[in-house]
C-alpha atoms as a PDB file:
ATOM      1  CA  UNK A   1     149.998 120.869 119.455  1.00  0.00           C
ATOM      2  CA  UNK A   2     148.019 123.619 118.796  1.00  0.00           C
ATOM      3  CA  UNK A   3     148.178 123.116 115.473  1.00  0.00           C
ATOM      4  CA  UNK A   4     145.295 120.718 116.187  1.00  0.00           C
ATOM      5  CA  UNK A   5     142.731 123.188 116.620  1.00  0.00           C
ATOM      6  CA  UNK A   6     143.537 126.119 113.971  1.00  0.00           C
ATOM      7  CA  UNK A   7     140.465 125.887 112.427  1.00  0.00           C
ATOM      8  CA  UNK A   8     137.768 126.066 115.424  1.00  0.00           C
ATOM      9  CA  UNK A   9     136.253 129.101 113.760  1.00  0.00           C
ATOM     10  CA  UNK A  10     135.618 127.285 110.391  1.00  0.00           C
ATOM     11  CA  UNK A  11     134.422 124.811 112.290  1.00  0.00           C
ATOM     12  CA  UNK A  12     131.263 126.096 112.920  1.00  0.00           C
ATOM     13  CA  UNK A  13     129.686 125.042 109.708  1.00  0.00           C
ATOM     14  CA  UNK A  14     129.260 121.796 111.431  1.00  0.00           C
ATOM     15  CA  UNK A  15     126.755 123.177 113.849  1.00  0.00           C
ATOM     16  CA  UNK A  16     122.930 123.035 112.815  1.00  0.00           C
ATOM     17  CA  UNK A  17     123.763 119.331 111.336  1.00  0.00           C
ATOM     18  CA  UNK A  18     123.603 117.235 113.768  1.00  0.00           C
ATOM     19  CA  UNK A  19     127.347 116.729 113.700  1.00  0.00           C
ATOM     20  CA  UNK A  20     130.211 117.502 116.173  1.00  0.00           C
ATOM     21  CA  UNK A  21     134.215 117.676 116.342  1.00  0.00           C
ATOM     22  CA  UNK A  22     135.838 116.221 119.575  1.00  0.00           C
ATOM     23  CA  UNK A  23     138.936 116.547 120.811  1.00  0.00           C
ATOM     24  CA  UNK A  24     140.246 113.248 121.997  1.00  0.00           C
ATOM     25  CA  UNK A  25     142.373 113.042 124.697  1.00  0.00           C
ATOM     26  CA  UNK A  26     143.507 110.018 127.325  1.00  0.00           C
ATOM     27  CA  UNK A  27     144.012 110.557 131.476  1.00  0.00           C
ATOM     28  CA  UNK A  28     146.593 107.520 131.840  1.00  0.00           C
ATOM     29  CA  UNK A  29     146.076 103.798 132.477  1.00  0.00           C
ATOM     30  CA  UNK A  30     144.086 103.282 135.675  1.00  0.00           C
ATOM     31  CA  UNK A  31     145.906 100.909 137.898  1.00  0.00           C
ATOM     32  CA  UNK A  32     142.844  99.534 139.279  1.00  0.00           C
ATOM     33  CA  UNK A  33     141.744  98.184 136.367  1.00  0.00           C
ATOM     34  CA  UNK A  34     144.786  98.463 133.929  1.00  0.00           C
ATOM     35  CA  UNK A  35     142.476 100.527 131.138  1.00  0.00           C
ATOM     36  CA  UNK A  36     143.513 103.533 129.330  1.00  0.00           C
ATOM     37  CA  UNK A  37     140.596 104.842 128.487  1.00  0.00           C
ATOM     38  CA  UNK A  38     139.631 107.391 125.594  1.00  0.00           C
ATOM     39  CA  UNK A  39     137.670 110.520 126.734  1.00  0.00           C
ATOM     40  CA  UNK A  40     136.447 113.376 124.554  1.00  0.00           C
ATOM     41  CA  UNK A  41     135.284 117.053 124.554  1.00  0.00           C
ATOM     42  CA  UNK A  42     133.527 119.073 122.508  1.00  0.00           C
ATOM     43  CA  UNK A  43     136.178 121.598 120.150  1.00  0.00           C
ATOM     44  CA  UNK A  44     133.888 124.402 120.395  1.00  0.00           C
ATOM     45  CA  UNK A  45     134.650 124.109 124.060  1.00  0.00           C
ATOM     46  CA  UNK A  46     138.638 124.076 123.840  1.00  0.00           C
ATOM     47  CA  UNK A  47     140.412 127.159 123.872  1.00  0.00           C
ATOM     48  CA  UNK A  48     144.152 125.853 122.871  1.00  0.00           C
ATOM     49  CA  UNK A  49     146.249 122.891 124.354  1.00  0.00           C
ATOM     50  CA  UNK A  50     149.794 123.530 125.480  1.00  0.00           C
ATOM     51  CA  UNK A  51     152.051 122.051 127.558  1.00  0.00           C
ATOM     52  CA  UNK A  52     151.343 122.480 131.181  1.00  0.00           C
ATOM     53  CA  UNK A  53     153.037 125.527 132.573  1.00  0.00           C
ATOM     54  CA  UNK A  54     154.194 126.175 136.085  1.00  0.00           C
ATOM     55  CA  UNK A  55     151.556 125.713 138.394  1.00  0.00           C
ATOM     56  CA  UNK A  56     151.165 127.977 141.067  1.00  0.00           C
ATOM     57  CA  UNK A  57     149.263 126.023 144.490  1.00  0.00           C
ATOM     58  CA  UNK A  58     146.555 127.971 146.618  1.00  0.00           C
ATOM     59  CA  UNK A  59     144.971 127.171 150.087  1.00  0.00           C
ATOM     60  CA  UNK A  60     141.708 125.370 150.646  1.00  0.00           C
ATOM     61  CA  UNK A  61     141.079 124.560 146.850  1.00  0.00           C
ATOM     62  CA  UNK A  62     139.638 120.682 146.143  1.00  0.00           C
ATOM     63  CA  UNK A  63     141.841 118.277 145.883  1.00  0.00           C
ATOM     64  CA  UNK A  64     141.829 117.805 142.089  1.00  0.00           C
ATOM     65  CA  UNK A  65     142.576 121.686 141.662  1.00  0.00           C
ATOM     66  CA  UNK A  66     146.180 121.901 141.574  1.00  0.00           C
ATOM     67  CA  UNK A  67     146.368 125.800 141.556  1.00  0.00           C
ATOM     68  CA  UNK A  68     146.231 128.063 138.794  1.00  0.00           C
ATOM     69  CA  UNK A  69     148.476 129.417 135.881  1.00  0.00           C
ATOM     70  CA  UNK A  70     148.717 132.871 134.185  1.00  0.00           C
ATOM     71  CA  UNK A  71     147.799 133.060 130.654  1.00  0.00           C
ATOM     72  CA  UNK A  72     147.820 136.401 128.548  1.00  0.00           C
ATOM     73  CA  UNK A  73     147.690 138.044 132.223  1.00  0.00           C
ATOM     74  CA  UNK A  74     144.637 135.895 132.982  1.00  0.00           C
ATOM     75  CA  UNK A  75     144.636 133.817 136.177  1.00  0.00           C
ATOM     76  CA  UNK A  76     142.757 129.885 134.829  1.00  0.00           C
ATOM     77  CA  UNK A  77     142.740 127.235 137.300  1.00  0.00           C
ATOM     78  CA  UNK A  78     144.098 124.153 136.525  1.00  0.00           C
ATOM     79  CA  UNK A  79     142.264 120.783 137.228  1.00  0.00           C
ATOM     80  CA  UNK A  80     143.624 117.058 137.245  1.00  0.00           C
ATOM     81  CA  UNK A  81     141.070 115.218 135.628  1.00  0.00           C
ATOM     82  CA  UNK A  82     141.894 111.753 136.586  1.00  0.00           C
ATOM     83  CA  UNK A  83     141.777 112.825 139.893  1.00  0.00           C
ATOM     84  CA  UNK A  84     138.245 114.321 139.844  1.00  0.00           C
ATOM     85  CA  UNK A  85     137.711 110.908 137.993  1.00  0.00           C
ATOM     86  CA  UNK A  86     138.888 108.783 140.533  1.00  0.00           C
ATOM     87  CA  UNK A  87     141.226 106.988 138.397  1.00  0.00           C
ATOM     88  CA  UNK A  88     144.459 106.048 139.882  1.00  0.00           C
ATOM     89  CA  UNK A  89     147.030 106.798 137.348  1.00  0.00           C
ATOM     90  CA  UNK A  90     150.416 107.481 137.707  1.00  0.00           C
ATOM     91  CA  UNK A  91     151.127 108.644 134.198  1.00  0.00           C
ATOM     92  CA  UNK A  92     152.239 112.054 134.065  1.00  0.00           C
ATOM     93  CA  UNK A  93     149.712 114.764 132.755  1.00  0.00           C
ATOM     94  CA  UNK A  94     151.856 117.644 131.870  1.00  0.00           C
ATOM     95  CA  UNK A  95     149.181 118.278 128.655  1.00  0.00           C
ATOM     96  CA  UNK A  96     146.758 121.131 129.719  1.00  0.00           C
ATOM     97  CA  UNK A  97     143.473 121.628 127.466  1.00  0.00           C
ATOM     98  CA  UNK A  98     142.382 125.209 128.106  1.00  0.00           C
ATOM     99  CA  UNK A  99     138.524 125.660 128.291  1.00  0.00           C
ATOM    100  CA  UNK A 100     136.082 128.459 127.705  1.00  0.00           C
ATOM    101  CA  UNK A 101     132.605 128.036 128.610  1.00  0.00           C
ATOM    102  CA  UNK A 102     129.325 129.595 130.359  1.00  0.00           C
ATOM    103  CA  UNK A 103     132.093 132.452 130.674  1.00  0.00           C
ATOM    104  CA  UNK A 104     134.975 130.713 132.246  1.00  0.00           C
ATOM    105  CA  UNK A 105     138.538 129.388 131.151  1.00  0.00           C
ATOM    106  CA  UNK A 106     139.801 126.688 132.999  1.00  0.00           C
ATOM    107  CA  UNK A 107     142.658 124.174 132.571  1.00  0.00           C
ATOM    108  CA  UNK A 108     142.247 120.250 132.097  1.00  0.00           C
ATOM    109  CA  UNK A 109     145.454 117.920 133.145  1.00  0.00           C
ATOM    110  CA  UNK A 110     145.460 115.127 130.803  1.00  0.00           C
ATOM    111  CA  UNK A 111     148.086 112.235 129.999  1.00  0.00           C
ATOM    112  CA  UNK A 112     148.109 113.106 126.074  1.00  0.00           C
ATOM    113  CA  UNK A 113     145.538 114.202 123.202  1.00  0.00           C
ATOM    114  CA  UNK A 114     144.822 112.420 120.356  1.00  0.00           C
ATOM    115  CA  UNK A 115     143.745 113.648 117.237  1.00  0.00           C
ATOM    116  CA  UNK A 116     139.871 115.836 116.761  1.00  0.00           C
ATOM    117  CA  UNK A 117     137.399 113.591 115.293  1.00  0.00           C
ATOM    118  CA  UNK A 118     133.965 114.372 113.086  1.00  0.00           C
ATOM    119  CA  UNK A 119     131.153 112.834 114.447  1.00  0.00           C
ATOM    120  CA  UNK A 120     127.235 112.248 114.513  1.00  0.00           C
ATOM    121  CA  UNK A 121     125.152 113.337 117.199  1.00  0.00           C
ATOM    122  CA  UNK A 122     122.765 110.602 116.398  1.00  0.00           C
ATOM    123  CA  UNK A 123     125.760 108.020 117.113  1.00  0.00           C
ATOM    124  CA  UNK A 124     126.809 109.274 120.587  1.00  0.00           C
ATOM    125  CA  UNK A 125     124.512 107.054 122.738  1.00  0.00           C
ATOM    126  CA  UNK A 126     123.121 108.248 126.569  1.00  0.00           C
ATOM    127  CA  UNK A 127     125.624 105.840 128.858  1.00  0.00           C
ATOM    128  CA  UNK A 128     123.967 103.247 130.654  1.00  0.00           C
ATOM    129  CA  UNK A 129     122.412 103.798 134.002  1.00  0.00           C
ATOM    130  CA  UNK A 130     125.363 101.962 135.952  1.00  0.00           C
ATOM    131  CA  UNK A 131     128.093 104.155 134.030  1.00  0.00           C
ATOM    132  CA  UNK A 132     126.403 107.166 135.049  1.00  0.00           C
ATOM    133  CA  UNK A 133     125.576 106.063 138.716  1.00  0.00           C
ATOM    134  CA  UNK A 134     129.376 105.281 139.406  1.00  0.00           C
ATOM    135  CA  UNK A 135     130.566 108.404 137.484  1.00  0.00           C
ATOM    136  CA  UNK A 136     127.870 110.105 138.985  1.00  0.00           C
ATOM    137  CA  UNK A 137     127.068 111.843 135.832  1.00  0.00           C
ATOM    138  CA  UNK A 138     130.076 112.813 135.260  1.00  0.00           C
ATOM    139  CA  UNK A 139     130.056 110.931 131.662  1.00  0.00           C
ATOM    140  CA  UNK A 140     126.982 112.462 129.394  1.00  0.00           C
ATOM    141  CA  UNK A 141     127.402 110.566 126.334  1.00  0.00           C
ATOM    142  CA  UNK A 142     129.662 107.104 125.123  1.00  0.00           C
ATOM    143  CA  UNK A 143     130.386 106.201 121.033  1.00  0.00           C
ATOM    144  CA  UNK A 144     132.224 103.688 119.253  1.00  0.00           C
ATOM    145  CA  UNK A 145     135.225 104.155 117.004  1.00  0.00           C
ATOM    146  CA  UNK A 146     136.037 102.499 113.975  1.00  0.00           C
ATOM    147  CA  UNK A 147     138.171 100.376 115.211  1.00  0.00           C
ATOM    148  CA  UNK A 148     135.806  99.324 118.337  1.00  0.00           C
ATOM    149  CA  UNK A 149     136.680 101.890 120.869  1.00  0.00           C
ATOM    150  CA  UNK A 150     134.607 103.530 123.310  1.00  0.00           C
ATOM    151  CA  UNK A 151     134.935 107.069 123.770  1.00  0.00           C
ATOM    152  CA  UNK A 152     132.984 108.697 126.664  1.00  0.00           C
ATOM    153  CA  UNK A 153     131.865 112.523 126.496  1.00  0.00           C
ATOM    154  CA  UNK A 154     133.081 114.011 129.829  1.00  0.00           C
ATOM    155  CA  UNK A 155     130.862 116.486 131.231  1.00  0.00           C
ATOM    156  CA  UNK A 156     132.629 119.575 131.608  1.00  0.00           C
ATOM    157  CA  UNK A 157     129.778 121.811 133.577  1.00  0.00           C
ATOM    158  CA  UNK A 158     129.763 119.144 136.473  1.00  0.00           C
ATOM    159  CA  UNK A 159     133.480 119.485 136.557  1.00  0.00           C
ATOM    160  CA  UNK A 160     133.080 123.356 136.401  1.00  0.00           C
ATOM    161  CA  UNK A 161     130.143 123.135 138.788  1.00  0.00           C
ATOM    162  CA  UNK A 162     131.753 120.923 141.427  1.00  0.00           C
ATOM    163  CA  UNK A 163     135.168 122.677 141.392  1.00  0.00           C
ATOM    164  CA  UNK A 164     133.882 126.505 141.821  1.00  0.00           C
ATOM    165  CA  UNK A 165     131.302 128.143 143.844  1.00  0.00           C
ATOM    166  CA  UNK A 166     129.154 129.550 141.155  1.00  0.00           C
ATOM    167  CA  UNK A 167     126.546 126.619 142.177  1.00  0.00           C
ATOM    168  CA  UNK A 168     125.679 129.274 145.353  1.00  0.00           C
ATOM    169  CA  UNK A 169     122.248 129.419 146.608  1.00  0.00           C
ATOM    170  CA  UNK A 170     122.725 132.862 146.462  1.00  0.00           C
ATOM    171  CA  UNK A 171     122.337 132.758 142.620  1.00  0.00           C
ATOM    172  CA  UNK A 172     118.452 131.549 143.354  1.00  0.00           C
ATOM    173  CA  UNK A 173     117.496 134.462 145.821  1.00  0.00           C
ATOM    174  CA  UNK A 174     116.594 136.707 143.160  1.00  0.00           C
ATOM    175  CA  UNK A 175     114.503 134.924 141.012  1.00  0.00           C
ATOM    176  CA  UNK A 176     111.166 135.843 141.227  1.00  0.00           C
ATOM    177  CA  UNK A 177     107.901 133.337 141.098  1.00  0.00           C
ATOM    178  CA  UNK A 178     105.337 134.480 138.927  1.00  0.00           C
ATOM    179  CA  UNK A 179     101.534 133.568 139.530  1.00  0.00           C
ATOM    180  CA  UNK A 180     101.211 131.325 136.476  1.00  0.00           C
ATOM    181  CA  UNK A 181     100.161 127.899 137.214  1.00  0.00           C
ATOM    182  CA  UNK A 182      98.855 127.372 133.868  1.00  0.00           C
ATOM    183  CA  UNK A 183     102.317 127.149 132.618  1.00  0.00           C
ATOM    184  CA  UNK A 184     104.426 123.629 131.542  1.00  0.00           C
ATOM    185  CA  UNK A 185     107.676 124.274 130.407  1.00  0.00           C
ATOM    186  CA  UNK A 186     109.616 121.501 128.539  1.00  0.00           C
ATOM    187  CA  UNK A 187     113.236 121.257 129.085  1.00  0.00           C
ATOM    188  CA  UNK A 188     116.108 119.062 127.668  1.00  0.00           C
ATOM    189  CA  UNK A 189     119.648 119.302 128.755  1.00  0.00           C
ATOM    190  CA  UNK A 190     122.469 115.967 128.840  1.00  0.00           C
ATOM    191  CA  UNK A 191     123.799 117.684 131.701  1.00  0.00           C
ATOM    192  CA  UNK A 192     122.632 116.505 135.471  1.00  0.00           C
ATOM    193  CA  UNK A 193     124.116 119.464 136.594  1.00  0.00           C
ATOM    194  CA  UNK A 194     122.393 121.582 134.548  1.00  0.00           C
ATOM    195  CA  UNK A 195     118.962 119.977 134.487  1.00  0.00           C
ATOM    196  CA  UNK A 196     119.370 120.114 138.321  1.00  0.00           C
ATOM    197  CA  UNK A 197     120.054 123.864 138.014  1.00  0.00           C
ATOM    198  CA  UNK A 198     116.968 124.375 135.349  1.00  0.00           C
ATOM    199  CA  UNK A 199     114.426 122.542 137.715  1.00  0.00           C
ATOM    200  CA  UNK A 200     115.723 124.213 141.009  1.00  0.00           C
ATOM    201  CA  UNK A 201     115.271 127.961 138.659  1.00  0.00           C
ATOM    202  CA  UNK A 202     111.620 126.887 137.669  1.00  0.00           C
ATOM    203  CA  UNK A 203     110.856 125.914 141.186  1.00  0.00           C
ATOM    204  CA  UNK A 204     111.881 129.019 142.371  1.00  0.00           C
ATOM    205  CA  UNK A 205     109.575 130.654 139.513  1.00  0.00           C
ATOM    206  CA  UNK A 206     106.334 128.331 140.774  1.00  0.00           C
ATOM    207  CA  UNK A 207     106.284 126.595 137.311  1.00  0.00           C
ATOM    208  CA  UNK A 208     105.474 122.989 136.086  1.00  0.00           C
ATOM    209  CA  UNK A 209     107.931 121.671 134.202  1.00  0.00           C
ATOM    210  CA  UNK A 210     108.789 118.511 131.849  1.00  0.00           C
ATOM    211  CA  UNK A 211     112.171 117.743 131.769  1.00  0.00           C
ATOM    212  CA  UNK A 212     114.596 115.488 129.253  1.00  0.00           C
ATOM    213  CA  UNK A 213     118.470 113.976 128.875  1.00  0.00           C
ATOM    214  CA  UNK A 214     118.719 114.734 124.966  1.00  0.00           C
ATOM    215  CA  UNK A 215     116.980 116.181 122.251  1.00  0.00           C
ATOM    216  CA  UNK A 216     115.520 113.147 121.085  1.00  0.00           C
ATOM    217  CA  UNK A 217     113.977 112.226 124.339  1.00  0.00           C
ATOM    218  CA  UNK A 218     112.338 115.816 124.219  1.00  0.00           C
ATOM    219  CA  UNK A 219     111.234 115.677 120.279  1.00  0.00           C
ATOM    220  CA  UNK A 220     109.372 111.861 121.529  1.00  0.00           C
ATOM    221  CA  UNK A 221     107.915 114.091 124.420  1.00  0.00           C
ATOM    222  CA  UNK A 222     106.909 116.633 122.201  1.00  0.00           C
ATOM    223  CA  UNK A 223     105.317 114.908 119.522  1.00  0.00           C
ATOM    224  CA  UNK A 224     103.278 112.786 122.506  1.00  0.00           C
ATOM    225  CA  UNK A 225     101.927 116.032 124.213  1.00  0.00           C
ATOM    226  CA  UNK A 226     101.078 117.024 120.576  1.00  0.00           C
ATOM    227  CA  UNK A 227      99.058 113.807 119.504  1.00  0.00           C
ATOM    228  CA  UNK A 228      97.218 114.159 122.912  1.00  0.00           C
ATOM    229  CA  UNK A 229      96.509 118.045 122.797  1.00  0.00           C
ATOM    230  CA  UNK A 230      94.471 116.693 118.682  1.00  0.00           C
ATOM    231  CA  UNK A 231      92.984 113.669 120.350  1.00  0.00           C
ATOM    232  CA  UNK A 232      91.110 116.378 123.356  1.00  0.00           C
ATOM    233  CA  UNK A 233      90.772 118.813 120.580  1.00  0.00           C
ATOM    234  CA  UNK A 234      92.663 121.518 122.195  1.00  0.00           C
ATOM    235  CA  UNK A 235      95.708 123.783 120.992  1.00  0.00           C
ATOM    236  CA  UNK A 236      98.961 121.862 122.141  1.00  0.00           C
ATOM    237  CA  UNK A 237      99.839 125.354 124.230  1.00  0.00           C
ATOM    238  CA  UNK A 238      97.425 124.444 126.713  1.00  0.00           C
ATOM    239  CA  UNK A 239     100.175 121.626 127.647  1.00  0.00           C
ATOM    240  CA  UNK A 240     103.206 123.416 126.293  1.00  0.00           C
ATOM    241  CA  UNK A 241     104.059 127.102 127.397  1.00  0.00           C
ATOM    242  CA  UNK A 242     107.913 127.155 126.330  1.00  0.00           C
ATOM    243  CA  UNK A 243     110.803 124.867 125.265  1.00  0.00           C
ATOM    244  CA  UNK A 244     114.082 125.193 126.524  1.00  0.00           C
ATOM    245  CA  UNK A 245     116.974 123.467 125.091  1.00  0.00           C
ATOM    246  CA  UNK A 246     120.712 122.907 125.182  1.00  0.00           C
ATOM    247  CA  UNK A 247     122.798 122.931 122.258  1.00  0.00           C
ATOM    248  CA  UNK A 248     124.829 119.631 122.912  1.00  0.00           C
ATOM    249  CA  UNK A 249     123.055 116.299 123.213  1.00  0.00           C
ATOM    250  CA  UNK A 250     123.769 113.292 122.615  1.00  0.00           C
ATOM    251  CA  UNK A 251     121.115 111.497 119.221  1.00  0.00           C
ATOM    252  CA  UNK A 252     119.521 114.644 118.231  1.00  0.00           C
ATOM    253  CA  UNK A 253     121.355 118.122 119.691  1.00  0.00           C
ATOM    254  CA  UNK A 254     119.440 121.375 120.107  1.00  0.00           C
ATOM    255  CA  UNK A 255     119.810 123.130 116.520  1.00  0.00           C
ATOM    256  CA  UNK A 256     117.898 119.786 114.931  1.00  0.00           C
ATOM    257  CA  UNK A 257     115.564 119.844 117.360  1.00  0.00           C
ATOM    258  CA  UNK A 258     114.618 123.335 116.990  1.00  0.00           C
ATOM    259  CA  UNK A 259     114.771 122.959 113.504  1.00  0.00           C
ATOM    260  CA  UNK A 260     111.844 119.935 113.809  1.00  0.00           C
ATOM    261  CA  UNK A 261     110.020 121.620 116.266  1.00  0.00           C
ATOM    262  CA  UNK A 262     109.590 124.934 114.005  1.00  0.00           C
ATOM    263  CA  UNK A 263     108.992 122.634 110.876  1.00  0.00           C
ATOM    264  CA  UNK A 264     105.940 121.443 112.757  1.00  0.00           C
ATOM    265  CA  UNK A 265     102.947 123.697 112.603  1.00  0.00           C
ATOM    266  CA  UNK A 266     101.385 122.202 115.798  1.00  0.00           C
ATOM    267  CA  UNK A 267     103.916 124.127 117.917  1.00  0.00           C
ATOM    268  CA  UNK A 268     103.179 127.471 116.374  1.00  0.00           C
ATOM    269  CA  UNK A 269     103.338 130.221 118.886  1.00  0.00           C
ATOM    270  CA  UNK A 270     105.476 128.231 121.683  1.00  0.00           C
ATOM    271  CA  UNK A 271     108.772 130.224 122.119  1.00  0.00           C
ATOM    272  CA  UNK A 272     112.289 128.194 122.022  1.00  0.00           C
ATOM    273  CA  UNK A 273     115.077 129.717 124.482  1.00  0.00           C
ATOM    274  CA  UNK A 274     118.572 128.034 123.750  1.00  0.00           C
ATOM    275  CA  UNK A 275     120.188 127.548 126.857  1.00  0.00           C
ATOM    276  CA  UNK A 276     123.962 126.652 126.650  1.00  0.00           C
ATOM    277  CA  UNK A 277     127.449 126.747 127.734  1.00  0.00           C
ATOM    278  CA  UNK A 278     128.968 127.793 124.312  1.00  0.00           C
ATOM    279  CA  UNK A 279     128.731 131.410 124.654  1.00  0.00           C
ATOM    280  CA  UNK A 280     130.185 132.454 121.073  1.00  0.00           C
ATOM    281  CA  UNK A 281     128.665 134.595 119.083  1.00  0.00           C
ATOM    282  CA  UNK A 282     128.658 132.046 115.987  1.00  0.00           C
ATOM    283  CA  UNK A 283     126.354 129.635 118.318  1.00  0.00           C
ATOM    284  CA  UNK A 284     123.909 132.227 118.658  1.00  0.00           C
ATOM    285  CA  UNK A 285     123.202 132.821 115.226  1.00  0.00           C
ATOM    286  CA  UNK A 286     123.223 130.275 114.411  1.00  0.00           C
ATOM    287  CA  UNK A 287     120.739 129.431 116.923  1.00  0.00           C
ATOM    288  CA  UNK A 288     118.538 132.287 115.614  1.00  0.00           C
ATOM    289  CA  UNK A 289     118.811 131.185 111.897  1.00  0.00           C
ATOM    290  CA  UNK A 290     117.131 127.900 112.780  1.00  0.00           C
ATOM    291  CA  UNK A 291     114.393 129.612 114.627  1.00  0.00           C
ATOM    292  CA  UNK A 292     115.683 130.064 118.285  1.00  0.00           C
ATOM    293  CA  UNK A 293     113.692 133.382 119.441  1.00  0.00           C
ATOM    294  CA  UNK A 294     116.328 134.498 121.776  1.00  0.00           C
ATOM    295  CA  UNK A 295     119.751 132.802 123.721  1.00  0.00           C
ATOM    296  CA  UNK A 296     120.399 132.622 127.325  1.00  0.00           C
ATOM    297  CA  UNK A 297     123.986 131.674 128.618  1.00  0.00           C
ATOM    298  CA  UNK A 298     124.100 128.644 131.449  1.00  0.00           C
ATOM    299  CA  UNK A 299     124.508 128.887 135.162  1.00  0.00           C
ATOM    300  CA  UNK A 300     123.244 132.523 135.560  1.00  0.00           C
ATOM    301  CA  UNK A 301     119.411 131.415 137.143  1.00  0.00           C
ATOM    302  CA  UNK A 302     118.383 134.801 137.608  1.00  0.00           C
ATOM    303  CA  UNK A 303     118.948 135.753 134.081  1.00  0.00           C
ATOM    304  CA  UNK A 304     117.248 132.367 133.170  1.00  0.00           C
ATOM    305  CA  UNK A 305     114.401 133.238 135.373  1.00  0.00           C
ATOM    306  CA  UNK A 306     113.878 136.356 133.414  1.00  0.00           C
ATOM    307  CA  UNK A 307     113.997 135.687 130.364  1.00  0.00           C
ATOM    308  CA  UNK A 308     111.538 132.872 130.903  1.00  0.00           C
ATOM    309  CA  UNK A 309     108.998 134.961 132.731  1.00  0.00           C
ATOM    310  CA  UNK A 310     109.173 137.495 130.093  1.00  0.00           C
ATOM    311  CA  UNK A 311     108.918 135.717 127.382  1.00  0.00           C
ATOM    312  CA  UNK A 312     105.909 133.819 128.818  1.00  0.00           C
ATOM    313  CA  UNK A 313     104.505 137.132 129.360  1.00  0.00           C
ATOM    314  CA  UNK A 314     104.735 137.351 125.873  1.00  0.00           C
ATOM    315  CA  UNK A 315     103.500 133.762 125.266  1.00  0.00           C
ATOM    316  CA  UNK A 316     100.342 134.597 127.149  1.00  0.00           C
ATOM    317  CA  UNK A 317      99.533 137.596 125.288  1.00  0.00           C
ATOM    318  CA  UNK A 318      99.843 135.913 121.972  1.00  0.00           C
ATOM    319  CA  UNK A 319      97.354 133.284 122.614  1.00  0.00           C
ATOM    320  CA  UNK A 320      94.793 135.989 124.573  1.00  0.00           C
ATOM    321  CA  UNK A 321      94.919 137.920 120.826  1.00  0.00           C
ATOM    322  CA  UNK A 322      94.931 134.753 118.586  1.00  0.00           C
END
């Protein structure tokens, strides 16, 4: 089964053109509705799948945490997704997908995988409204096979979020405000979770902000704040300090809209901070080849919080010499 994902590493070519790899993978028919519906993640995000090993319990963990396993000598819990789903299946899930991401590893229970498929950004569509109001958000992104399926993105930082404690108001104490209320930043992220994590970070910091679900949402943003910074004659950084972006979005994902934002003289002098979950080191150069000035890993607000306010600092300075 593994033999599925042998090529992750080559796989990076696909990044920086608007094109993804999922792995494909089913929870079980729901008896509610007698659907077995097809889910997907992101490869950069999977690790290795395996057959689920012994599964050791622990005390006071949520109910869709089953315990944890030992892999290499590393502890990973293990989560049942069609619990956390709310599907009632009773299809065995003895499949695990191991995860890495924003610095953990994690096990998914699923019923089976399928097969990885190559797809466009551009085709994954944001879910309607009522999807993501009884999912909860839990669902960033649906496509459509071939052959007429519908495939829906999980997202895998709400699971993370909502089955850890990371999400600790402690991780907030330390940010700093700064005394800046000149600054806007514009943010896009497909993630509630982490757009709720971005805005309650900027808060913290005292700073206006502009937020979006996808890349293309934030490029249509962009180019508005743009047309109206020309039409009052002033430099579009009076409107836009800094852009921060994720890397995975549904119709335009962060690497092509760096890529248009840097190809567009307008936005000269307004820093871009990539702000994702995939931590490799082949994302980030790739995020710095396309004109990324520097990376900052997800969930860590603090870090977040300084990197923006330097890097502002820096903003500020540029425009007092220009």
């Amino acid at each position: 089964m593994s033999d599925l994902l042998k090529s992750i590493d080559a796989r990076t070519k696909l990044a920086g053109t608007n094109k993804l790899e999922i792995l494909l993978f089913f929870l079980g028919e729901d008896q509610r509705t007698g659907r077995r519906e097809s889910y997907g993640i992101n490869v950069f995000k999977v690790r290795e799948v395996m057959r689920t090993p012994p599964i050791t319990s622990a005390p006071e963990m949520p109910s869709c945490v089953e315990g944890m396993v030992s892999l290499r000598g590393a502890l990973v819990p293990v989560v049942d997704l069609a619990k956390y789903a709310g599907i009632a299946s009773t299809t065995p899930r003895d499949i695990m997908i191991v995860t890495e991401y924003a610095g953990h590893t994690q096990g998914f229970l699923v019923e089976s995988v399928d097969t990885i498929l190559r797809l466009d950004w551009a085709k994954m569509r944001v879910p309607p409204e009522m999807l993501t109001a009884q999912l909860g958000g839990l669902v960033t992104a649906v496509t459509e096979l071939d052959d007429g399926r519908l495939v829906m993105m999980m997202d895998v930082e709400k699971v993370l979020s909502e089955t850890t404690n990371y999400d600790d108001e402690l991780m907030y104490r330390g940010v700093v405000p700064i005394d800046r209320p000149d600054i806007i930043v514009y943010f896009c992220d497909d993630s509630v979770v982490a757009r709720r994590q971005i805005e309650r970070t900027l808060d913290a910091m005292h700073v206006k902000y502009v937020g979006s679900p996808n890349g293309r949402a934030m490029w249509d943003e962009l180019r508005k704040t743009a047309a109206y910074a020309e039409s009052v004659n002033q430099p579009v950084t009076k409107f836009i300090s800094l852009i921060l972006t994720d890397i995975e979005m549904p119709e335009m994902d962060g690497y092509i809209l760096t890529k248009s934002v840097k190809a567009d003289q307008r936005f000269n002098g307004i820093p871009i901070i990539m702000h994702s979950s995939l931590s490799g080191m082949s994302n980030q150069k790739l995020g710095l080849s396309v004109g990324v000035d520097e990376y900052v890993p997800k969930f860590e607000p603090q870090r977040l919080a300084e990197t923006l306010a330097r890097r502002l600092g820096a903003a500020s300075n540029q425009a007092g010499s220009a």
